[in-house]
Protein backbone atom coordinates (compact mmCIF):
# COMPACT_ATOMS: atom_id res chain seq x y z
CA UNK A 1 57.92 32.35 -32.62
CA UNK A 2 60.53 35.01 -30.48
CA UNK A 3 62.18 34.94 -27.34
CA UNK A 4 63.60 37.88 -25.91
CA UNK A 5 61.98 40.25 -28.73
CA UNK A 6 63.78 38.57 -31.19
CA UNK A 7 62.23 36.48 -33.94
CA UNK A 8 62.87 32.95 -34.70
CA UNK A 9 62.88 31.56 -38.44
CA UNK A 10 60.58 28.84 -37.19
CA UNK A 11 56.36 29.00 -37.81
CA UNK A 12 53.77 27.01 -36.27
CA UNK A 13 50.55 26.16 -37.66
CA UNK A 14 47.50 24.17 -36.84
CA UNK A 15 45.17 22.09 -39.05
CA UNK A 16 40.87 21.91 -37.85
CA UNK A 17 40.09 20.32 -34.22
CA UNK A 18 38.73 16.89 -35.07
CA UNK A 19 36.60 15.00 -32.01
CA UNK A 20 37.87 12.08 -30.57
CA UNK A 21 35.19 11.40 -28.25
CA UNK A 22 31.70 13.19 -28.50
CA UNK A 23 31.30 13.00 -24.20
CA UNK A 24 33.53 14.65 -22.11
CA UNK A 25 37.53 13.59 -22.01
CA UNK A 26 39.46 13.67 -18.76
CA UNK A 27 43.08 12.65 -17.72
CA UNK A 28 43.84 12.78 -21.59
CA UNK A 29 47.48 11.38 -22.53
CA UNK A 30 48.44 10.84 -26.00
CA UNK A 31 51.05 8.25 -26.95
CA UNK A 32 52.73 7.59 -30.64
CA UNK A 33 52.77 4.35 -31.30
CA UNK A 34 56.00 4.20 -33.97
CA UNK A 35 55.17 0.49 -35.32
CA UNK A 36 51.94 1.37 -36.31
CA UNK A 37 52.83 5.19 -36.85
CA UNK A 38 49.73 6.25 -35.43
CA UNK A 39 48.55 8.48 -31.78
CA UNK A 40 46.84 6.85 -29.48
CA UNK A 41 44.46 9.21 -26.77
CA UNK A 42 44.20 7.49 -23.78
CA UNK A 43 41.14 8.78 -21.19
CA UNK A 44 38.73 8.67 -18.62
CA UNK A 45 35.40 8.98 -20.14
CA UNK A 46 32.36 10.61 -19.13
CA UNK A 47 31.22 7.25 -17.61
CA UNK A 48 34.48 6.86 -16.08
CA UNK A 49 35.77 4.28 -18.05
CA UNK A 50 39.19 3.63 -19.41
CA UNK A 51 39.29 4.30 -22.89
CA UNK A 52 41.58 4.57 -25.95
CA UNK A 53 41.24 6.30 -29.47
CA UNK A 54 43.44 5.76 -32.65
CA UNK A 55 44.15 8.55 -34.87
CA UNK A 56 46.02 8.93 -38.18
CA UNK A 57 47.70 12.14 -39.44
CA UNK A 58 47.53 13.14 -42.98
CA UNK A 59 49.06 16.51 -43.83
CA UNK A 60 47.66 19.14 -40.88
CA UNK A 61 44.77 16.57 -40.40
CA UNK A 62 43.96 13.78 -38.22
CA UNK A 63 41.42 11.00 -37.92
CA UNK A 64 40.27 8.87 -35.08
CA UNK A 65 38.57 5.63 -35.24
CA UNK A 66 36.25 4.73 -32.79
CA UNK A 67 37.03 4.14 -28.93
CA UNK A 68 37.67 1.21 -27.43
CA UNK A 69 37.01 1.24 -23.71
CA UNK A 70 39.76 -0.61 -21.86
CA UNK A 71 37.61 -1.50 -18.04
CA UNK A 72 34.26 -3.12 -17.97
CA UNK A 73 32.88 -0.50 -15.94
CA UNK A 74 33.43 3.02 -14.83
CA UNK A 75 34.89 4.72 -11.46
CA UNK A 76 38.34 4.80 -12.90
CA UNK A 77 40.94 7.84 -11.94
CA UNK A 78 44.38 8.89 -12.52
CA UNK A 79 44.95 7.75 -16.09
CA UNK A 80 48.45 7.61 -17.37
CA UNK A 81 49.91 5.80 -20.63
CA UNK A 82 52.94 5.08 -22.08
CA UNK A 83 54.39 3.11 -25.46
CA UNK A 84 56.78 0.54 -25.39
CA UNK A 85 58.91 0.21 -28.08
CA UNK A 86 60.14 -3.02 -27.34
CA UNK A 87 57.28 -4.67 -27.53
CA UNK A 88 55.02 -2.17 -29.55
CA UNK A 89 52.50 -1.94 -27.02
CA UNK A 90 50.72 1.01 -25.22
CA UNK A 91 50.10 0.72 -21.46
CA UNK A 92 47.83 2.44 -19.59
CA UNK A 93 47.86 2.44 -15.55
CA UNK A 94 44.49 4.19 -13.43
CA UNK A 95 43.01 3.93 -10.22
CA UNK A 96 40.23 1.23 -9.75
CA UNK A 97 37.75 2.32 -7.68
CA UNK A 98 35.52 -0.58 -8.28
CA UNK A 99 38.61 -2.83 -6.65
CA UNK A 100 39.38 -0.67 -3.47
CA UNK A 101 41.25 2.14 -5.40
CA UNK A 102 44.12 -0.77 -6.60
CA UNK A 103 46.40 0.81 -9.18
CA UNK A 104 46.09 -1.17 -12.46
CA UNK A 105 46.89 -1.95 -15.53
CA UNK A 106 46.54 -3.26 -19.14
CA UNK A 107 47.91 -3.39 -22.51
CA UNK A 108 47.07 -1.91 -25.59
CA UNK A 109 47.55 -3.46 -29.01
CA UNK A 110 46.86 -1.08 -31.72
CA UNK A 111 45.84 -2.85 -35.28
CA UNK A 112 44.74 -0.40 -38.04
CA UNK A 113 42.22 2.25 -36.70
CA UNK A 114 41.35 0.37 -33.90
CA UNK A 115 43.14 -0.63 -30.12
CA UNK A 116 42.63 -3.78 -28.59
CA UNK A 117 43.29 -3.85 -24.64
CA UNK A 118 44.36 -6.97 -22.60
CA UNK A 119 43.12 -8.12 -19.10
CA UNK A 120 43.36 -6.38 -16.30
CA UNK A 121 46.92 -6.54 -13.69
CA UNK A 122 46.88 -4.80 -10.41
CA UNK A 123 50.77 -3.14 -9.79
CA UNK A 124 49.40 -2.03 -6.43
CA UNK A 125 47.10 -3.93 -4.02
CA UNK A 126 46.45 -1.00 -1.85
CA UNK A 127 44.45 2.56 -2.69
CA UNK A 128 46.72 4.50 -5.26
CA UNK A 129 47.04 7.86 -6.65
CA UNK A 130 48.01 10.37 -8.82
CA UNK A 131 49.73 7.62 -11.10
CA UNK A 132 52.68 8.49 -13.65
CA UNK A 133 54.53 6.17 -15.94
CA UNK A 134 57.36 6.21 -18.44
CA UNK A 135 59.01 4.23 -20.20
CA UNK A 136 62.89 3.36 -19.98
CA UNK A 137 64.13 2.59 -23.14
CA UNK A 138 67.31 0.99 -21.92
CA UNK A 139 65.90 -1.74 -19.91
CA UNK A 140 62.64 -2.32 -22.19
CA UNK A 141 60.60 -2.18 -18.91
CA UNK A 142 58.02 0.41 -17.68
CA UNK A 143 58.20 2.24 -14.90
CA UNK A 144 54.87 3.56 -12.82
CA UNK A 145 55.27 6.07 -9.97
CA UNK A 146 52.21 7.26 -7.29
CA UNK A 147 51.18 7.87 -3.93
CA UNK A 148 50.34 5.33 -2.02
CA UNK A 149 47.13 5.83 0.03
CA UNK A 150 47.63 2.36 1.86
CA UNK A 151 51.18 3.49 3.28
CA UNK A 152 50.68 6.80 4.35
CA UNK A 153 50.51 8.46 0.86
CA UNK A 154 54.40 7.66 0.53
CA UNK A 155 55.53 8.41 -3.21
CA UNK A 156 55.91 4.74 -4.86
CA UNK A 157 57.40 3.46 -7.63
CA UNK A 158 57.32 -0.18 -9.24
CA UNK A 159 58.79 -1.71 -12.53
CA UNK A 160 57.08 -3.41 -15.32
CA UNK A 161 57.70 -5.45 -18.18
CA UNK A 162 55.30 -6.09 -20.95
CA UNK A 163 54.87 -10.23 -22.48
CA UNK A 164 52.56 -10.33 -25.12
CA UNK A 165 48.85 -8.30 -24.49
CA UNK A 166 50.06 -8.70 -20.65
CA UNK A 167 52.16 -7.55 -17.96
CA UNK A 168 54.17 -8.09 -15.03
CA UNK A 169 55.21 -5.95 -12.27
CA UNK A 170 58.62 -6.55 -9.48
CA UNK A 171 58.50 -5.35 -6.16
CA UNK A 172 57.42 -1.91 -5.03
CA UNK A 173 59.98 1.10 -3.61
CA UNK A 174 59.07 3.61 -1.41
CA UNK A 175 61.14 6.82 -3.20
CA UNK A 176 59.91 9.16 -0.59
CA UNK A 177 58.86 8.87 2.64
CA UNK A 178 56.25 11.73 3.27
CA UNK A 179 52.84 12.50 1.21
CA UNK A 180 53.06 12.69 -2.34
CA UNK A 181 50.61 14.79 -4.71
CA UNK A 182 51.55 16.56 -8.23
CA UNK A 183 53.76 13.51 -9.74
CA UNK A 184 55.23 13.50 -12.75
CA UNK A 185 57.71 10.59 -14.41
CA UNK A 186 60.19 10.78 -17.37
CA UNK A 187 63.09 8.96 -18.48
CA UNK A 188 66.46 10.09 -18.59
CA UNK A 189 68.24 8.18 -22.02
CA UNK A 190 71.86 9.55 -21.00
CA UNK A 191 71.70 7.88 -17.77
């Protein structure tokens, strides 16, 4: 590695590709899930279903076990996943097209190779998208940000807080009051 033509006493080196999934992959986010020390790929598949895959590293080599799809059927957008510590859990959030667009979502439990997901919550009862989460460390809660299509596209954010292979959302806030495309969410631990 360099920057400005000078180089760094640092290397960077890359084991084989390994497949997770043998169709097409989109909205990809990968999660490490410190209980169970293993990384979690969370993704659209090429059905357009919610789906999750566990992988171990070993050395500069990684397996997955098989996915686990998350939603019963397909039509599914705007995947975004998060773990939470607190409750050693992954959460993903997507757009449900088969329920008028609603932003959802559902909890991951990860056990060995595999991921098992809970039901089904809706954080948004109105067509949602591009959908972001992180998770605030602080508070032990979730937070999900979007546009929301049913209120003029207004960036949105709502929190959440994960009981058991569920959970629960508060009210939503409107954090900008114009359209909202290209989001992005993080969590600030000095604040």
């Amino acid at each position: 590695l360099s920057t400005g033509g000078n180089l760094l006493p640092y290397s960077l080196s890359f084991g084989s590709s390994v497949v997770f999934e043998s169709s097409s992959a989109d909205n990809v986010e990968v999660v490490y899930d410190s209980n169970a020390q293993k990384v979690v790929a969370v993704y659209k598949d090429s059905q357009g279903y919610v789906a999750g895959a566990v992988g171990t590293v070993n050395g500069t080599s990684i397996t997955y076990g098989s996915p686990v799809r998350a939603t019963a059927s397909g039509g599914m957008f705007y995947t975004s996943a998060v773990y939470d510590s607190s409750n050693n859990k992954v959460v993903v959030f997507y757009k449900d097209s088969n329920n008028s667009g609603h932003g959802t979502a559902q909890v991951g439990t990860v056990s060995g190779t595999s991921i098992s997901w809970g039901s089904a919550v809706v954080f948004a009862a109105a067509d949602t998208n591009d959908i972001k989460a992180a998770f605030d460390s602080n508070s032990n809660k979730v937070v999900v940000s979007y546009a929301d299509v049913g209120n003029s596209n207004y960036g949105t954010a709502i929190v959440g807080t994960v009981s058991g292979t569920s959970i629960s959302f508060g009210s939503e806030v409107v954090f900008e009051t114009a359209t909202w495309s290209q989001n992005s969410a993080t969590f600030d631990s000095t604040n």
